[in-house]
C-alpha atoms as a PDB file:
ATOM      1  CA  UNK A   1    -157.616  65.793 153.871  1.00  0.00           C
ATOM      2  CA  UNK A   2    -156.643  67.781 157.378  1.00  0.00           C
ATOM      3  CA  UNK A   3    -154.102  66.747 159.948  1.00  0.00           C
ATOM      4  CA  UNK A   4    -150.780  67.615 160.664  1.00  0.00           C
ATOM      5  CA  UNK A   5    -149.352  67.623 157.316  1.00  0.00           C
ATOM      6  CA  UNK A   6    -150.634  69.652 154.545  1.00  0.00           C
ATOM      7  CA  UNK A   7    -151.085  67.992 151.558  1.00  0.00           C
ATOM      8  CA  UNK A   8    -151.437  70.873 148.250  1.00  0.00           C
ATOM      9  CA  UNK A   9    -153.640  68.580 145.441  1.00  0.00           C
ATOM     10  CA  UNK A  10    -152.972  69.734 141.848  1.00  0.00           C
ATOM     11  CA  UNK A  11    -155.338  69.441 138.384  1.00  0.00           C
ATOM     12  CA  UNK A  12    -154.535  66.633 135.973  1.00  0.00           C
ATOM     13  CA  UNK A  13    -153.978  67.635 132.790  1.00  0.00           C
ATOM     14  CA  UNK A  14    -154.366  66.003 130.009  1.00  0.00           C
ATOM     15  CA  UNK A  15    -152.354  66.069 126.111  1.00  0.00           C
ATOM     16  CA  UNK A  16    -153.976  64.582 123.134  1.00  0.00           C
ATOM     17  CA  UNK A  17    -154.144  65.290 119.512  1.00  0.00           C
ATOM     18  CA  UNK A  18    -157.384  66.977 118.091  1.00  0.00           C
ATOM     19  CA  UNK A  19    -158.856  64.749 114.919  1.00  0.00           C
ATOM     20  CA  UNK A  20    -162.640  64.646 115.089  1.00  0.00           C
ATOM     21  CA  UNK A  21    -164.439  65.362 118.648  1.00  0.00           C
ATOM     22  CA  UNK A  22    -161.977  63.272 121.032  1.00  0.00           C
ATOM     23  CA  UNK A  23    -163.074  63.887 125.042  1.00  0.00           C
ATOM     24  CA  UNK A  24    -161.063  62.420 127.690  1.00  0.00           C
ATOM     25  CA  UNK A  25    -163.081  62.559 131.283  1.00  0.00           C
ATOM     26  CA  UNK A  26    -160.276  62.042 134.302  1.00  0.00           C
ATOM     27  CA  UNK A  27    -161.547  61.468 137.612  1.00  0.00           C
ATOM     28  CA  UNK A  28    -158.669  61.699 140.684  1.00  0.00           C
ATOM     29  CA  UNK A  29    -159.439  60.143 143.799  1.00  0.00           C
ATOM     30  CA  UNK A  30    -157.346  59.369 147.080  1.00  0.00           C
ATOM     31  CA  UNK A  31    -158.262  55.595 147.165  1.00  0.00           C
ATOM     32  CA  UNK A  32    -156.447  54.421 150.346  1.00  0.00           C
ATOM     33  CA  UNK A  33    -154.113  55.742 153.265  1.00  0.00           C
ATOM     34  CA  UNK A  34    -150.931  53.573 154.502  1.00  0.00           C
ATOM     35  CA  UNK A  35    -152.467  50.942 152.274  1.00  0.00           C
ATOM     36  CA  UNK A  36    -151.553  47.461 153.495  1.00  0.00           C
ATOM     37  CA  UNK A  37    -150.058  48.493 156.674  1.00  0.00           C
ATOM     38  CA  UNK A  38    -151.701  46.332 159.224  1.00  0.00           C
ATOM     39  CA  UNK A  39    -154.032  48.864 161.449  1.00  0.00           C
ATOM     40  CA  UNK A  40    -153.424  52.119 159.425  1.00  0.00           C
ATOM     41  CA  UNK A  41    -155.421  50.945 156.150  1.00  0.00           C
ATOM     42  CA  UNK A  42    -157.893  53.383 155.464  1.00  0.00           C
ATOM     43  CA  UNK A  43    -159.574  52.445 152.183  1.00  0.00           C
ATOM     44  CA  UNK A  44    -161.936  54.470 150.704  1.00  0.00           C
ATOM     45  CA  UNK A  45    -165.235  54.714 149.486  1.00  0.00           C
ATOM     46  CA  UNK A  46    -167.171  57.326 147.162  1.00  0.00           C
ATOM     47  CA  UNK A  47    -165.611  59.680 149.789  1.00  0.00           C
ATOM     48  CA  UNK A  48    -164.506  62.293 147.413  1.00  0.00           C
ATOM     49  CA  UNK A  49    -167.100  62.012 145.177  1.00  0.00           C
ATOM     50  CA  UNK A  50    -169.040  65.638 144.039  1.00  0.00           C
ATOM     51  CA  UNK A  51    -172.295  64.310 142.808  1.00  0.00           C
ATOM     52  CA  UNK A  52    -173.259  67.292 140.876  1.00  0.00           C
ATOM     53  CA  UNK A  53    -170.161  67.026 138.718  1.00  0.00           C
ATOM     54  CA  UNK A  54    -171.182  65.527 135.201  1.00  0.00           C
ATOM     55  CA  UNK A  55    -168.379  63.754 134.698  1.00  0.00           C
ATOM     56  CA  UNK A  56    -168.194  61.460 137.453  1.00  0.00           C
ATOM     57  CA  UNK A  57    -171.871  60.331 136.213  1.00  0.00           C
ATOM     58  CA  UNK A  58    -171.479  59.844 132.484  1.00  0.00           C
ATOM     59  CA  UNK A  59    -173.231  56.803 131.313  1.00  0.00           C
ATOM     60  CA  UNK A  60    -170.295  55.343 129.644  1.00  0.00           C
ATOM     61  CA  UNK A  61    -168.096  54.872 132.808  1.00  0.00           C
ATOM     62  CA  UNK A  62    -168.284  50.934 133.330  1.00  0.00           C
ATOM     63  CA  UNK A  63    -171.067  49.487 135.795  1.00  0.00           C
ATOM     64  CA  UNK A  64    -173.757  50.826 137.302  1.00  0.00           C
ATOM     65  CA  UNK A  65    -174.613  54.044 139.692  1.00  0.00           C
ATOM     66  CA  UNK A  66    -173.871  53.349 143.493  1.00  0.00           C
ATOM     67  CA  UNK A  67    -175.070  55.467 146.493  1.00  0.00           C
ATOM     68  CA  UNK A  68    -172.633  58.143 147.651  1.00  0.00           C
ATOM     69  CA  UNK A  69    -171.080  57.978 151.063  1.00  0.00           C
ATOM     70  CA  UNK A  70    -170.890  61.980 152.059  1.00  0.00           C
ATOM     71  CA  UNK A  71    -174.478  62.990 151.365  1.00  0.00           C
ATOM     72  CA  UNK A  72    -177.459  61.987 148.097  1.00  0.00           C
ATOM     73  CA  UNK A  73    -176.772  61.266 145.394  1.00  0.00           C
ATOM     74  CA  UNK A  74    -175.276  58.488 143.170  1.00  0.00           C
ATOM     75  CA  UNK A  75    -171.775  58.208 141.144  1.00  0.00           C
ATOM     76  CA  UNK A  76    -170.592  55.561 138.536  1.00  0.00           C
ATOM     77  CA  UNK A  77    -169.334  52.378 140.335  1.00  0.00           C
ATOM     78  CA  UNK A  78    -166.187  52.233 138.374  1.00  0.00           C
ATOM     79  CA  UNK A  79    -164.783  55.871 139.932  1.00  0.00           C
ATOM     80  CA  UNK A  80    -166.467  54.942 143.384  1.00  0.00           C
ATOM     81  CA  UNK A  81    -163.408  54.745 145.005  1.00  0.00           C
ATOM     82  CA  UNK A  82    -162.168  51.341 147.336  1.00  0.00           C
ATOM     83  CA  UNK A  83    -164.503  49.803 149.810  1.00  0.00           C
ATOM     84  CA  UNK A  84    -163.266  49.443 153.197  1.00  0.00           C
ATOM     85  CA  UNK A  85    -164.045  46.514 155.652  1.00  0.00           C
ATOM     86  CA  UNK A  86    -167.634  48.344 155.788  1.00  0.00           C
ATOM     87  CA  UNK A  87    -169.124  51.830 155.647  1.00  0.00           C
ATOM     88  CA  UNK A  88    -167.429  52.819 159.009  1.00  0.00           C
ATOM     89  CA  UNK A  89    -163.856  51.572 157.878  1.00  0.00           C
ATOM     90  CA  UNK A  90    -164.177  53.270 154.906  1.00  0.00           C
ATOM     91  CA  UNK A  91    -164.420  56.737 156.004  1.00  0.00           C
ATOM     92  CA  UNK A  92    -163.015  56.712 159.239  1.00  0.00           C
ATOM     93  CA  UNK A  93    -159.950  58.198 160.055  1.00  0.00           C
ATOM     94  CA  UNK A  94    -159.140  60.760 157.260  1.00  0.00           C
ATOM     95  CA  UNK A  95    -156.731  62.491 158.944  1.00  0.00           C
ATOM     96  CA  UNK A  96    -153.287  62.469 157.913  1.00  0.00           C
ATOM     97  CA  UNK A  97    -149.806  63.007 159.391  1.00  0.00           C
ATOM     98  CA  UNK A  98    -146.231  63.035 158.575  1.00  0.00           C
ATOM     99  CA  UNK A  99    -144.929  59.664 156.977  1.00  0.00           C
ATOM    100  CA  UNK A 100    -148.633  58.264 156.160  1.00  0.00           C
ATOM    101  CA  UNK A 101    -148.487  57.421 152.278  1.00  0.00           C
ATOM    102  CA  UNK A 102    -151.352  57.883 149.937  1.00  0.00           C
ATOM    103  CA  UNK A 103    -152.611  56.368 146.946  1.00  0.00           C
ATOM    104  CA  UNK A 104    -154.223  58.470 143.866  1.00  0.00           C
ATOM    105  CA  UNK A 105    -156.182  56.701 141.553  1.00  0.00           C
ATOM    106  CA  UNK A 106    -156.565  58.548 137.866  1.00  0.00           C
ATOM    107  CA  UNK A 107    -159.638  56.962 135.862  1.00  0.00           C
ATOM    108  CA  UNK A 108    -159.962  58.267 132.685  1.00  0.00           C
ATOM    109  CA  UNK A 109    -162.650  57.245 129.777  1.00  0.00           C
ATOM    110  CA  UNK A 110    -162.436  58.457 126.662  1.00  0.00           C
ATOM    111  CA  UNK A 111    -166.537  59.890 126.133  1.00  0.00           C
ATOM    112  CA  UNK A 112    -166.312  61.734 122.876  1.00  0.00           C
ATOM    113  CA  UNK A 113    -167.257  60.458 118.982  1.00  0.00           C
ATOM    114  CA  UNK A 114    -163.976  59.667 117.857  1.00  0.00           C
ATOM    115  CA  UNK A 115    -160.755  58.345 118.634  1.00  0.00           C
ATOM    116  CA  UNK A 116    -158.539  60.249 121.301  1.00  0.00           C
ATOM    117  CA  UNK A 117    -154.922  60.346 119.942  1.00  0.00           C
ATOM    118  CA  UNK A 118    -151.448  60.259 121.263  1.00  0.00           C
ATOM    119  CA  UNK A 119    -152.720  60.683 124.925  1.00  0.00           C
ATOM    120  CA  UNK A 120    -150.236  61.359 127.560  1.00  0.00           C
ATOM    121  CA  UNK A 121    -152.152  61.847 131.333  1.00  0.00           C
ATOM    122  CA  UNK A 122    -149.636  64.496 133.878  1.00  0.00           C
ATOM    123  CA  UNK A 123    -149.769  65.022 137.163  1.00  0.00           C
ATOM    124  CA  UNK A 124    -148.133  66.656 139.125  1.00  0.00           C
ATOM    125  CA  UNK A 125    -146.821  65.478 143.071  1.00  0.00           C
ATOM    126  CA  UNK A 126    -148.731  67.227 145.426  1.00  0.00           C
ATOM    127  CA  UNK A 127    -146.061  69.859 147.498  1.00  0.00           C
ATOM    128  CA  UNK A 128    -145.096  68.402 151.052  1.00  0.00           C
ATOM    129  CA  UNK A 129    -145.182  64.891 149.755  1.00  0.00           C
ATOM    130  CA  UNK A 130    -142.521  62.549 147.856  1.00  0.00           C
ATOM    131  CA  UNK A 131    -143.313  60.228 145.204  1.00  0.00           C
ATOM    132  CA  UNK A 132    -143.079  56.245 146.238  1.00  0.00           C
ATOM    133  CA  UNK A 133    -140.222  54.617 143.162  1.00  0.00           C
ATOM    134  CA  UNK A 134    -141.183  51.300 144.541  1.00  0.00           C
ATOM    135  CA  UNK A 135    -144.737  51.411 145.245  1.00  0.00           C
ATOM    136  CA  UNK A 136    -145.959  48.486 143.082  1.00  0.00           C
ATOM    137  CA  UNK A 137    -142.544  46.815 142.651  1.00  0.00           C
ATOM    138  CA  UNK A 138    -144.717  43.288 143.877  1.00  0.00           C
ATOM    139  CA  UNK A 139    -147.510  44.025 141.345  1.00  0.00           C
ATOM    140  CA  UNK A 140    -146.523  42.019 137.853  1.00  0.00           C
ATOM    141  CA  UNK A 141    -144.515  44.186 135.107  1.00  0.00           C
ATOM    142  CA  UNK A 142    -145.960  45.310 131.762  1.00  0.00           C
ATOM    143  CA  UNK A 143    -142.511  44.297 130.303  1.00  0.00           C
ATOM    144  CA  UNK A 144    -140.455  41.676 132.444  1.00  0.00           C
ATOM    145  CA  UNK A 145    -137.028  43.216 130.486  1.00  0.00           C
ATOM    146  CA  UNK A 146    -137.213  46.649 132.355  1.00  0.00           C
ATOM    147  CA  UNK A 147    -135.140  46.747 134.802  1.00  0.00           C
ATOM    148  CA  UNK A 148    -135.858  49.222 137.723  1.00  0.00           C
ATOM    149  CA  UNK A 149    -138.137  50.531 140.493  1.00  0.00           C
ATOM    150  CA  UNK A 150    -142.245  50.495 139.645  1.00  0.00           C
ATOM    151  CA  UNK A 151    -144.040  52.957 140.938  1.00  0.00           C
ATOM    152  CA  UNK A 152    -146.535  53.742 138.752  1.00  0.00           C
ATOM    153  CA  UNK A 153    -149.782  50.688 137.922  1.00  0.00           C
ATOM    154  CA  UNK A 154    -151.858  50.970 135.133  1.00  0.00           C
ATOM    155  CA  UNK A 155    -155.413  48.886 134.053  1.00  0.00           C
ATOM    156  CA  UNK A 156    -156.454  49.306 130.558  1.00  0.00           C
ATOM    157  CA  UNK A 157    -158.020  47.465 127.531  1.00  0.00           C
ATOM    158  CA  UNK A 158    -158.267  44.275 130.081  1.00  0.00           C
ATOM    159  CA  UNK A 159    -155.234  44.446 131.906  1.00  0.00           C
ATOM    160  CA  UNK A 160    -156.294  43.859 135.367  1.00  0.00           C
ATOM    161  CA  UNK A 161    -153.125  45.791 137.035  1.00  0.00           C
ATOM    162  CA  UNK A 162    -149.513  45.999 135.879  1.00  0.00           C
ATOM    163  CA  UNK A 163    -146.292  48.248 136.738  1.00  0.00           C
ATOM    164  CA  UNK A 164    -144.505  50.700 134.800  1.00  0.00           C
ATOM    165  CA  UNK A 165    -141.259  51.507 135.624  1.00  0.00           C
ATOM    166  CA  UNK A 166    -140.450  54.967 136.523  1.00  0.00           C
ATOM    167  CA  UNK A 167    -137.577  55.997 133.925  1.00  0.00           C
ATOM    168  CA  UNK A 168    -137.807  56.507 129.864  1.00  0.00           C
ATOM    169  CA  UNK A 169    -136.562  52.422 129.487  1.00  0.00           C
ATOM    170  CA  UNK A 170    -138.836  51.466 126.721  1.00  0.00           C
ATOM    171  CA  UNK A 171    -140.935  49.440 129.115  1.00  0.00           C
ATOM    172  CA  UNK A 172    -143.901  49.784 126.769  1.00  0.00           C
ATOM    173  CA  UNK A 173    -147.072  47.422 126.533  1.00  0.00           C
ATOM    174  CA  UNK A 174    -146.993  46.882 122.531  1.00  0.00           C
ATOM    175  CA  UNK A 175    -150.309  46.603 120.425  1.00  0.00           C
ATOM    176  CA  UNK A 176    -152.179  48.350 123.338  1.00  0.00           C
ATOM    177  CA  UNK A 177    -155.197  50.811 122.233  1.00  0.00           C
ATOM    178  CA  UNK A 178    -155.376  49.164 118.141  1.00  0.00           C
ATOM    179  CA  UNK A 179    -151.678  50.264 117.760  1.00  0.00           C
ATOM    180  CA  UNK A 180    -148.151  49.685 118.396  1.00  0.00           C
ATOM    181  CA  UNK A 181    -147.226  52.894 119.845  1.00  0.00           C
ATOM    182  CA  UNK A 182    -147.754  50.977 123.395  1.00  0.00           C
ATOM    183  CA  UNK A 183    -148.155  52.370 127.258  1.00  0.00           C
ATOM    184  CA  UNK A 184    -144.880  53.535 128.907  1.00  0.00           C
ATOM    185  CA  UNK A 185    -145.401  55.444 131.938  1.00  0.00           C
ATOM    186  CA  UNK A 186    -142.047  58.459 133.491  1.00  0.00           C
ATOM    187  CA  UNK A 187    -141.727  60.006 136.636  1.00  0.00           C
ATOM    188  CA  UNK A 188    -139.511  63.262 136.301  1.00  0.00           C
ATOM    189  CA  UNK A 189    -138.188  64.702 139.418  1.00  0.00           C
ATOM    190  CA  UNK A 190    -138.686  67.861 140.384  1.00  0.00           C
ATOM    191  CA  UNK A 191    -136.691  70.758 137.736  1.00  0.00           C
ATOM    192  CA  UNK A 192    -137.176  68.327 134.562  1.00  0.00           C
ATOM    193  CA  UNK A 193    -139.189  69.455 131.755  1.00  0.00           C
ATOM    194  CA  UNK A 194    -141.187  66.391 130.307  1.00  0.00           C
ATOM    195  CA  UNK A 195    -141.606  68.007 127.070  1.00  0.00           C
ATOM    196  CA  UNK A 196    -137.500  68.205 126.634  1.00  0.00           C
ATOM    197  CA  UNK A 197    -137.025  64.057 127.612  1.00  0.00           C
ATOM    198  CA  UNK A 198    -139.859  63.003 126.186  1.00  0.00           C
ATOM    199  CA  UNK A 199    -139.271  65.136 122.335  1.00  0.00           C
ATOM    200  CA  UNK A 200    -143.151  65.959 122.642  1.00  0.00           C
ATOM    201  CA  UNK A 201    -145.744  69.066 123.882  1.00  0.00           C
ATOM    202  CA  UNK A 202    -146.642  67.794 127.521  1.00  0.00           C
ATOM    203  CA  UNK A 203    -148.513  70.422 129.508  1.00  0.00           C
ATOM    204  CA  UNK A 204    -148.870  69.358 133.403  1.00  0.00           C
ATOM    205  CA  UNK A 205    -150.285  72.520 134.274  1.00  0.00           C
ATOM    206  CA  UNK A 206    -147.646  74.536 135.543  1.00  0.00           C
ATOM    207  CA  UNK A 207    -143.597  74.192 136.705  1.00  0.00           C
ATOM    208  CA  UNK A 208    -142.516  71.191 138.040  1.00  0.00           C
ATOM    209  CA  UNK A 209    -141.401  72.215 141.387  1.00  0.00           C
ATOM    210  CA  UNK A 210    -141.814  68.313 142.948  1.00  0.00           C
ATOM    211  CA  UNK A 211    -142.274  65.864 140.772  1.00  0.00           C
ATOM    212  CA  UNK A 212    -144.596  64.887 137.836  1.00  0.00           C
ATOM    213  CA  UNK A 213    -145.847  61.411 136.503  1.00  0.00           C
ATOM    214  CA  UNK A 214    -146.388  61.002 133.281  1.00  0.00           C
ATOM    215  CA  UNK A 215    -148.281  58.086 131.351  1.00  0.00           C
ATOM    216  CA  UNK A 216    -148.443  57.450 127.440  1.00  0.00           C
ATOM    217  CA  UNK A 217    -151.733  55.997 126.860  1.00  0.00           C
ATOM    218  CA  UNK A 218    -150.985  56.436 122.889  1.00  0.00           C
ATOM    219  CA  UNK A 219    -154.441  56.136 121.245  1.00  0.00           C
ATOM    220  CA  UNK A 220    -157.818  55.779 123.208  1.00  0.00           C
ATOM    221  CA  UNK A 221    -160.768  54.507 121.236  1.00  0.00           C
ATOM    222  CA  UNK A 222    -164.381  56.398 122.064  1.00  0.00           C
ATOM    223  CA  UNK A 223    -166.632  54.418 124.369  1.00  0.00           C
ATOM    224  CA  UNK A 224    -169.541  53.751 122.673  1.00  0.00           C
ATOM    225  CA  UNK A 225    -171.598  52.484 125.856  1.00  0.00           C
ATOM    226  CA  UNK A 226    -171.287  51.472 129.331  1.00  0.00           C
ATOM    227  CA  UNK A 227    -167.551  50.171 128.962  1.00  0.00           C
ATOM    228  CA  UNK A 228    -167.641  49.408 125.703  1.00  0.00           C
ATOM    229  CA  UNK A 229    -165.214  48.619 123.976  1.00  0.00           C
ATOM    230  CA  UNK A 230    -162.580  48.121 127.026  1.00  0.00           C
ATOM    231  CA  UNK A 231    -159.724  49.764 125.711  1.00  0.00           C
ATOM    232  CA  UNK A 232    -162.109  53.219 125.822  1.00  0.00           C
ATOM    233  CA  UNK A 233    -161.203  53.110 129.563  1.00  0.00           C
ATOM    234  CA  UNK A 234    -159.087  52.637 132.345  1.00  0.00           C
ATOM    235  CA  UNK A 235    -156.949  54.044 135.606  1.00  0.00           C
ATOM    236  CA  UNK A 236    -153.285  55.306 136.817  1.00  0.00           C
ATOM    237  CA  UNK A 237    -152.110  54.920 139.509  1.00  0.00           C
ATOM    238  CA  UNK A 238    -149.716  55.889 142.275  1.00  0.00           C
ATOM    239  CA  UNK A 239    -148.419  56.528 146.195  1.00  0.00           C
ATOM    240  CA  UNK A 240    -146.873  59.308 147.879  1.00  0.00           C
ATOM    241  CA  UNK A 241    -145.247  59.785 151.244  1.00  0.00           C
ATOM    242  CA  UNK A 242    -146.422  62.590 153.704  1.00  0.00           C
ATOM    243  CA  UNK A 243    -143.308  64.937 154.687  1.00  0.00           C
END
């Protein structure tokens, strides 16, 4: 994205314990801009899509190849992106400024021939930007007894969309994945080692100089076709303010 503010994107990275041959795929997409702000919506579609990257057309992504906006090509409808009101809508307009907020979208899918273990997804807040605490606070809770801003959503093993909360609060989705080690999901300001609050290795790529989110997706069972089972898949997601 261009415009008056600068916007530095980061790698996700991605912690999980080796057993067999676990994969996780991520794919990270801007999905909207000021989204539901009455005439500065911008949601978007396949707009950041590379269609020569293998990932973002493995077979066992859930539903079927679409057309890609920018250019030939096809990607898996699942990490398409949002649709806007229709194809001019939903690319229009990509420019950013100061105060616009935008939302990343994390899919992952767990593609390899066993289970992934002990997941946790990081990423880190782009630089020039600020991480939204109360982004989803109107979006349902994964556990009604956590008290506290939301600002991180989550959809896995057929959870349409729930909210984490942002601190270490226990605010864990229990028997999630085909164990009890649940879904919690931290965001650690800027100068606070996840590995030291959490007790456990997790590598976001680098120093946390702004901010870092950090979801426990505990186990992640191998997809084993297109979707199948649901808990091999899923998204993260979040909003950040333009400085």
């Amino acid at each position: 994205l261009a415009g008056n503010g600068e916007v530095e994107d980061y790698q996700i990275s991605v912690v999980t314990a080796t057993t067999s041959n676990p994969n996780m795929l991520l794919a990270k997409r801007i999905t909207a801009i000021n989204r539901g702000i009455s005439g500065q919506e911008r949601l978007l579609e396949n707009t950041y899509v590379d269609v020569d990257t293998a990932d973002d057309n493995d077979l066992k992504w859930p539903g079927g190849a679409v057309s890609e906006t920018n250019g030939g090509g096809t990607v898996e409808s699942y990490i398409a992106g949002m649709a806007g009101i229709d194809d001019l809508t939903a690319i229009a307009n990509l420019a950013i400024k100061p105060h616009d907020e935008l939302e990343y979208t994390i899919s992952f899918l767990s593609n390899g021939d066993a289970v992934a273990q002990d997941v946790l997804i990081c990423d880190r807040i782009p630089l020039n930007t600020q991480f939204v605490p109360d982004a989803f606070n109107n979006v349902p809770a994964a556990a009604l007894s956590a008290p506290g801003n939301r600002g991180i959503l989550f959809s896995f093993n057929g959870i349409a969309k729930a909210s984490l909360t942002n601190a270490n609060d226990g605010d864990e989705v229990v028997d999630t994945g085909g164990n009890d080690n649940g879904i919690g999901g931290y965001y650690f300001p800027a100068g606070v080692n996840p590995s030291g609050e959490l007790g456990v290795n997790v590598s976001c790529g680098g120093a946390n100089n702004n901010g870092v989110v950090v979801v426990d997706l505990s186990d992640v069972p191998h997809a084993i076709g297109d979707g199948n089972p649901i808990n091999s898949y899923g998204f993260i997601r979040f909003r950040v303010l333009v400085d």
